[in-house]
C-alpha atoms as a PDB file:
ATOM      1  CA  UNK A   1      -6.983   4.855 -14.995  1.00  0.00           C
ATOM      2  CA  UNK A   2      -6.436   3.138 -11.536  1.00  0.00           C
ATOM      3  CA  UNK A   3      -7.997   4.057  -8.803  1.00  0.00           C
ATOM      4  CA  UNK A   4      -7.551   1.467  -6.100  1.00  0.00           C
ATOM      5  CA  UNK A   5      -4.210   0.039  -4.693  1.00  0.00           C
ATOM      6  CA  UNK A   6      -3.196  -3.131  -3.442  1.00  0.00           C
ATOM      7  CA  UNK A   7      -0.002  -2.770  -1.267  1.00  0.00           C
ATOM      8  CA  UNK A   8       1.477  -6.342   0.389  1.00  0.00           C
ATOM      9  CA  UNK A   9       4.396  -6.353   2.379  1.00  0.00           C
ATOM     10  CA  UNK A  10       5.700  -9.296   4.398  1.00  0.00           C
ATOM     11  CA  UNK A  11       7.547  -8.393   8.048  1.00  0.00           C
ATOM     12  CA  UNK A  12      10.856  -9.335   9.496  1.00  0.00           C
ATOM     13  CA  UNK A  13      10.546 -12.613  11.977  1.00  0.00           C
ATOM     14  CA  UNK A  14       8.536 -11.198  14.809  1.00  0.00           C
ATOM     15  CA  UNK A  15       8.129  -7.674  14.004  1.00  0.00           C
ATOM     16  CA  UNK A  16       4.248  -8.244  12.534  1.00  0.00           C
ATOM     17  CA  UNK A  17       2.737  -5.973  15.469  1.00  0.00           C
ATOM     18  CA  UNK A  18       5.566  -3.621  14.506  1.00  0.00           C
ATOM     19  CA  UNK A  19       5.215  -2.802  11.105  1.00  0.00           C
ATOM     20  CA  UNK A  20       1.358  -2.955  11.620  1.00  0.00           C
ATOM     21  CA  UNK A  21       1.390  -0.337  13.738  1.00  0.00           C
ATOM     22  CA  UNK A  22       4.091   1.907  11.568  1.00  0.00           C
ATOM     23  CA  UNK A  23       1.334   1.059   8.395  1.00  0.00           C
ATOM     24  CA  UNK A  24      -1.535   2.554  11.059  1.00  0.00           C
ATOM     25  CA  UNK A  25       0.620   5.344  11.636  1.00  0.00           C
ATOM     26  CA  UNK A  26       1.786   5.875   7.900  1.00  0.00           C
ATOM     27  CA  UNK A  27      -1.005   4.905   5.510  1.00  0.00           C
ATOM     28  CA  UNK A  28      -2.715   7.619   4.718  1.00  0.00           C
ATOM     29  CA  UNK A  29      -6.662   7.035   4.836  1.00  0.00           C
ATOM     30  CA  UNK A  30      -9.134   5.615   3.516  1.00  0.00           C
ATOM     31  CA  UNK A  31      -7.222   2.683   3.117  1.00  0.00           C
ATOM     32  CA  UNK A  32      -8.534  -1.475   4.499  1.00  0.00           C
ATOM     33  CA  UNK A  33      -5.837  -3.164   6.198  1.00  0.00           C
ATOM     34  CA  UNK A  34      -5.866  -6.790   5.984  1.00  0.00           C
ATOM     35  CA  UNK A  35      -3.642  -9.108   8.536  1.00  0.00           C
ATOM     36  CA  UNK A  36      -2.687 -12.814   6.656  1.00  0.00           C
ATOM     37  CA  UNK A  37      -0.753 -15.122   8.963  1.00  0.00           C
ATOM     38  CA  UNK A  38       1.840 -14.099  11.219  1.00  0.00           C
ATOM     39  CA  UNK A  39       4.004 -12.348   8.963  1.00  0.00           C
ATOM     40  CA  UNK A  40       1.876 -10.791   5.962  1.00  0.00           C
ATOM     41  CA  UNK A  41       0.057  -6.834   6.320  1.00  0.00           C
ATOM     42  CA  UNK A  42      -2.108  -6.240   3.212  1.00  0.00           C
ATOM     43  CA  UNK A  43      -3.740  -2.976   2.444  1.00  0.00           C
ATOM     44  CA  UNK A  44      -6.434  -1.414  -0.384  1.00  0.00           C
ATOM     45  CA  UNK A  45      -6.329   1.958  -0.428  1.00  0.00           C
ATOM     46  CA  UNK A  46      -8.353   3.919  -2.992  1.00  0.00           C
ATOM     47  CA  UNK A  47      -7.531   7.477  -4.778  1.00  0.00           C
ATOM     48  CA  UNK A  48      -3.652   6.796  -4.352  1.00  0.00           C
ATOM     49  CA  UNK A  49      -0.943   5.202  -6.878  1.00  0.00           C
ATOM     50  CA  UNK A  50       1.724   4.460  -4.166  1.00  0.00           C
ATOM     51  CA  UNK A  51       2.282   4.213  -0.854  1.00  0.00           C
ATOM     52  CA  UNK A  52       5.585   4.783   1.421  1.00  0.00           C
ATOM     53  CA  UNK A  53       7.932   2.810   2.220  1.00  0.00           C
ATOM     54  CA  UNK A  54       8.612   1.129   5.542  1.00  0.00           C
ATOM     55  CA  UNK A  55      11.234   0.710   6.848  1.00  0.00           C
ATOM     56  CA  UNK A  56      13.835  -1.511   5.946  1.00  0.00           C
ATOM     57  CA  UNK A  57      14.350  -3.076   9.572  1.00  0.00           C
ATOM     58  CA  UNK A  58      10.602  -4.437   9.907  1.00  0.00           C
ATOM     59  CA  UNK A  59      10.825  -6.006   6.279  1.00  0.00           C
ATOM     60  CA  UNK A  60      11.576  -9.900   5.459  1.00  0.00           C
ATOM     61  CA  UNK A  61      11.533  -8.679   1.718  1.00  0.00           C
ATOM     62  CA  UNK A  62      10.390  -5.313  -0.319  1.00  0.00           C
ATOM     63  CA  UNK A  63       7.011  -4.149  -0.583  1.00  0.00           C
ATOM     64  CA  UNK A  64       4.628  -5.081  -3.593  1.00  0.00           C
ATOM     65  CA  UNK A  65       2.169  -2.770  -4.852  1.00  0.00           C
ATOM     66  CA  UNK A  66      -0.092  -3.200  -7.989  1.00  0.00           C
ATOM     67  CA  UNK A  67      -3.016  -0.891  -9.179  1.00  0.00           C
ATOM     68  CA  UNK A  68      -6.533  -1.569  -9.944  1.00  0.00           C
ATOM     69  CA  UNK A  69      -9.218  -0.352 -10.987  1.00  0.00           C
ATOM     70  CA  UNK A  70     -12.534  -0.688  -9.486  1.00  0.00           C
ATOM     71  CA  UNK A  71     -15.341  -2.495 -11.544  1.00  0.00           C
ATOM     72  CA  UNK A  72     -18.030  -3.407  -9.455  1.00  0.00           C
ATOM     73  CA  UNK A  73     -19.314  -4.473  -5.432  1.00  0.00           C
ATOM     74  CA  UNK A  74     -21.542  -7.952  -5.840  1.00  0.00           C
END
């Protein structure tokens, strides 16, 4: 069964800072968020199988999500 989620969403032109802070706000914890350019917000949460939805306005297109499940730190 998964146990770890990857969540990637990609922001509207200029609204990175935006939708970061909504995922601070929104993400439940423990989650890792990851920053990739100036548009991308990446985040692994662990012990959840989705996450919510931001809002539409701070989106340049929906939000992918895909399951995992942990095998091993190296």
């Amino acid at each position: 069964m998964a146990d770890t989620l990857m969540w990637e969403v990609r922001a509207a032109p200029g609204r990175r800072d935006e939708l970061l802070a909504w995922v601070e706000s929104a993400i439940p914890g423990p989650a890792e968020v990851y920053l990739g350019g100036p548009d991308r917000v990446v985040v692994i949460a662990r012990g959840v199988s989705r996450l919510p939805e931001p809002p539409p306005e701070l989106l340049a297109r929906p939000v992918a999500q895909w399951p995992f499940t942990f095998h091993r730190s190296l």
